[in-house]
Protein backbone atom coordinates (compact mmCIF):
# COMPACT_ATOMS: atom_id res chain seq x y z
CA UNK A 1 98.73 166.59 31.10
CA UNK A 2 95.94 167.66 28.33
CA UNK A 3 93.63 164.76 28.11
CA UNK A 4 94.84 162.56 25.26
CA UNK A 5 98.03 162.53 27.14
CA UNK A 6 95.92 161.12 30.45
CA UNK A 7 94.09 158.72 28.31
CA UNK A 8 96.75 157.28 26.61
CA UNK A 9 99.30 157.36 30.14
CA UNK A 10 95.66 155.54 31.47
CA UNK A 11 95.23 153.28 29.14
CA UNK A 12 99.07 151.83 28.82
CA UNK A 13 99.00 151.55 32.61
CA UNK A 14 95.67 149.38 32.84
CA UNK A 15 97.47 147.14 30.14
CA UNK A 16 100.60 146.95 32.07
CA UNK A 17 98.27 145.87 34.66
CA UNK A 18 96.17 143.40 32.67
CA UNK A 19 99.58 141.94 31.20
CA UNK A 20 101.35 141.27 34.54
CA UNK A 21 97.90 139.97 36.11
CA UNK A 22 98.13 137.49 32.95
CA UNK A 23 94.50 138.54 31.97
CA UNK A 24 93.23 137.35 28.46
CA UNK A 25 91.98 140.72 27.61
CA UNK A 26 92.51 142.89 24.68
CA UNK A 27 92.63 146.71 24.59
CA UNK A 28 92.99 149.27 21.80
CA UNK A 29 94.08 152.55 23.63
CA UNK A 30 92.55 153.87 21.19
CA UNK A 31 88.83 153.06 21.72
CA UNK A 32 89.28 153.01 25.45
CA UNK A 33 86.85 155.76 26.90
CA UNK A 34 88.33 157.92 29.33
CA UNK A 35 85.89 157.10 32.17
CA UNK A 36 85.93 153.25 31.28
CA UNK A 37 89.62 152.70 30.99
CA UNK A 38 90.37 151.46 34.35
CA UNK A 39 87.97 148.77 33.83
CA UNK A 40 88.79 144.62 33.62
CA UNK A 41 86.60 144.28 31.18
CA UNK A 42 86.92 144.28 26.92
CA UNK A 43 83.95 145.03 24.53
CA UNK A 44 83.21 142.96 21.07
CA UNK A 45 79.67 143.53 18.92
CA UNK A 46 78.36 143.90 23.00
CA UNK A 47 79.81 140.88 24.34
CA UNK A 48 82.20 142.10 27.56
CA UNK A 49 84.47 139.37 29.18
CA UNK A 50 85.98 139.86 32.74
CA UNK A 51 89.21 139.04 33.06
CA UNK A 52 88.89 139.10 36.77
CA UNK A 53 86.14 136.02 36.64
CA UNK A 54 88.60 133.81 37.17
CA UNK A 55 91.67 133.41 40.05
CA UNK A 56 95.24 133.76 39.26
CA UNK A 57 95.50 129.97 39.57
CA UNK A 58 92.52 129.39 37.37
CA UNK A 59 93.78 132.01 34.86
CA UNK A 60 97.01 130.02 34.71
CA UNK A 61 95.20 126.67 33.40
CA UNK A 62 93.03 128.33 31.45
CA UNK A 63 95.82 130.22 29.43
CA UNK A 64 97.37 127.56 28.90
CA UNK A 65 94.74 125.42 27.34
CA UNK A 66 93.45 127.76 25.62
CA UNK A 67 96.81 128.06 23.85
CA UNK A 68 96.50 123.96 23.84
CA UNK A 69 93.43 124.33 22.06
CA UNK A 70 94.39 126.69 19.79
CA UNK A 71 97.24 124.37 18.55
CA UNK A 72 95.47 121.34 18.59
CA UNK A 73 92.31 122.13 16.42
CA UNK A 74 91.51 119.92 13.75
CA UNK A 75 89.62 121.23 11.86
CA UNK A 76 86.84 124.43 12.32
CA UNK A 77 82.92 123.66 11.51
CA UNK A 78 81.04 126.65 11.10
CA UNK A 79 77.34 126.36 12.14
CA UNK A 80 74.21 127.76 12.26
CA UNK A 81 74.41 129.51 15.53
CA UNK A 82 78.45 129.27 16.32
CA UNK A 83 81.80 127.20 15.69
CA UNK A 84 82.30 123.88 16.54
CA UNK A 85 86.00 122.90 16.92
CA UNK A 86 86.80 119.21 16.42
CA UNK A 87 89.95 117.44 17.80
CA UNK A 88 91.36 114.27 18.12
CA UNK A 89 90.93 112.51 21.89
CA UNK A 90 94.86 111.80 21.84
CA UNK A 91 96.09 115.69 21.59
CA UNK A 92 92.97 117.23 24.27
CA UNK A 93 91.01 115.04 26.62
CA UNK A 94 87.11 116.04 27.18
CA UNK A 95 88.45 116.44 30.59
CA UNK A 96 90.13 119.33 29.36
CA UNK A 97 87.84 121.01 27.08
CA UNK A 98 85.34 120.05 30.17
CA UNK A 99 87.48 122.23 32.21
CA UNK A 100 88.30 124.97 29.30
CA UNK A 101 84.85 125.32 29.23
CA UNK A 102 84.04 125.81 33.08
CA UNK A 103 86.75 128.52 33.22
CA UNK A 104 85.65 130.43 30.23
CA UNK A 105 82.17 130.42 31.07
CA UNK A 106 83.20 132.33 34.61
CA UNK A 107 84.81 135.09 32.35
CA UNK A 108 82.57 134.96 28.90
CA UNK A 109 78.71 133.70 30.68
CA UNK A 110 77.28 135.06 27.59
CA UNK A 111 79.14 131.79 25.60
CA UNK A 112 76.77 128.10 25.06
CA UNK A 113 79.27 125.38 25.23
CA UNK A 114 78.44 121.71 23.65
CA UNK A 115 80.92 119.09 23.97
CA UNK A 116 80.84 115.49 22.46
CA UNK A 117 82.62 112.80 21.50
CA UNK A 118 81.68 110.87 18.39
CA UNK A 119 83.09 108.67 16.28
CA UNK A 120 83.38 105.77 19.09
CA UNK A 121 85.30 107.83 20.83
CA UNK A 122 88.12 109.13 17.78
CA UNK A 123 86.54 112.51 17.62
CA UNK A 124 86.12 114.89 20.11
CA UNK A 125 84.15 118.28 19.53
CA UNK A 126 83.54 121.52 20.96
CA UNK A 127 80.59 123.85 20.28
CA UNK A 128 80.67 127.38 21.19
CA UNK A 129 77.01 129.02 20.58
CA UNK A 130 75.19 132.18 21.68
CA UNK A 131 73.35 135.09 21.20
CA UNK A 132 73.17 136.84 17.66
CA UNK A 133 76.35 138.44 16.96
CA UNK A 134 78.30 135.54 18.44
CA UNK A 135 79.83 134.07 14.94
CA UNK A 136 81.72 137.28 14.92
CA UNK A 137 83.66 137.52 18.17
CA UNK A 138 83.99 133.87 17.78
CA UNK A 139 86.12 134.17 14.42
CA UNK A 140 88.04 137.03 16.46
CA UNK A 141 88.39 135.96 19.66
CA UNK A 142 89.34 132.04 18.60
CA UNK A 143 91.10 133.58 15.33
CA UNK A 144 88.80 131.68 12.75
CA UNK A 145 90.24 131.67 9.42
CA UNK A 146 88.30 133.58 6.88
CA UNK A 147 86.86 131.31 4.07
């Protein structure tokens, strides 16, 4: 095989492999460096997230509520240093963002999580913060809408 033959057979394998280990990662065959394509790991604006941080059994729960989260956002607050995602206590329990947030600190450590509940207990908010560059593979990564 020449070698954008081997890259590409690489690459499709390592995402067969990602897919069936149900990690959270995305890869663009494309960008995928020959050398670096066996790796768990995906690369945003130099923030990498291991997919293999967590257990099979943790990656389970943590896929799906992330996908609860996703669904169940309220409304997106865009702040200084990151996102804050609001929701109401009735459709995600700070038990669960509590243990969304454990999870995805194992795979993404580079991530500042704040969680609160306001409002005498009607609102219930969760802050992702971090380094610069953050915003951006926030609004990617948690698909942000564009303003």
């Amino acid at each position: 095989m020449n070698g954008e033959k081997k890259m590409t057979a690489l690459a499709g394998a390592v995402l067969a492999l990602m897919i069936s280990d149900g990690g959270l990662v995305r890869i663009q065959a494309a960008t995928i460096p020959q050398e670096a394509a066996a790796q768990t790991e995906s690369q945003q604006a130099g923030f990498y997230c291991n997919a293999k941080a967590l257990s099979p059994s943790e990656r389970t729960r943590h896929t799906e509520l992330t996908k609860k989260l996703m669904a169940n956002r309220n409304a997106i607050v865009e702040t200084p240093r990151g996102y804050e995602f609001q929701f109401e206590p009735s459709n995600m329990t700070l038990a669960e963002l509590a243990d969304w947030a454990v999870n995805e600190s194992k795979c993404c450590p580079f991530f500042n999580f704040h969680l609160d509940l306001e409002r005498e207990g009607k609102l219930l908010c969760l802050g992702l913060t971090g380094p610069e560059g953050i915003k951006s593979f926030i609004r990617n990564e948690f698909q942000v809408p564009a303003k």
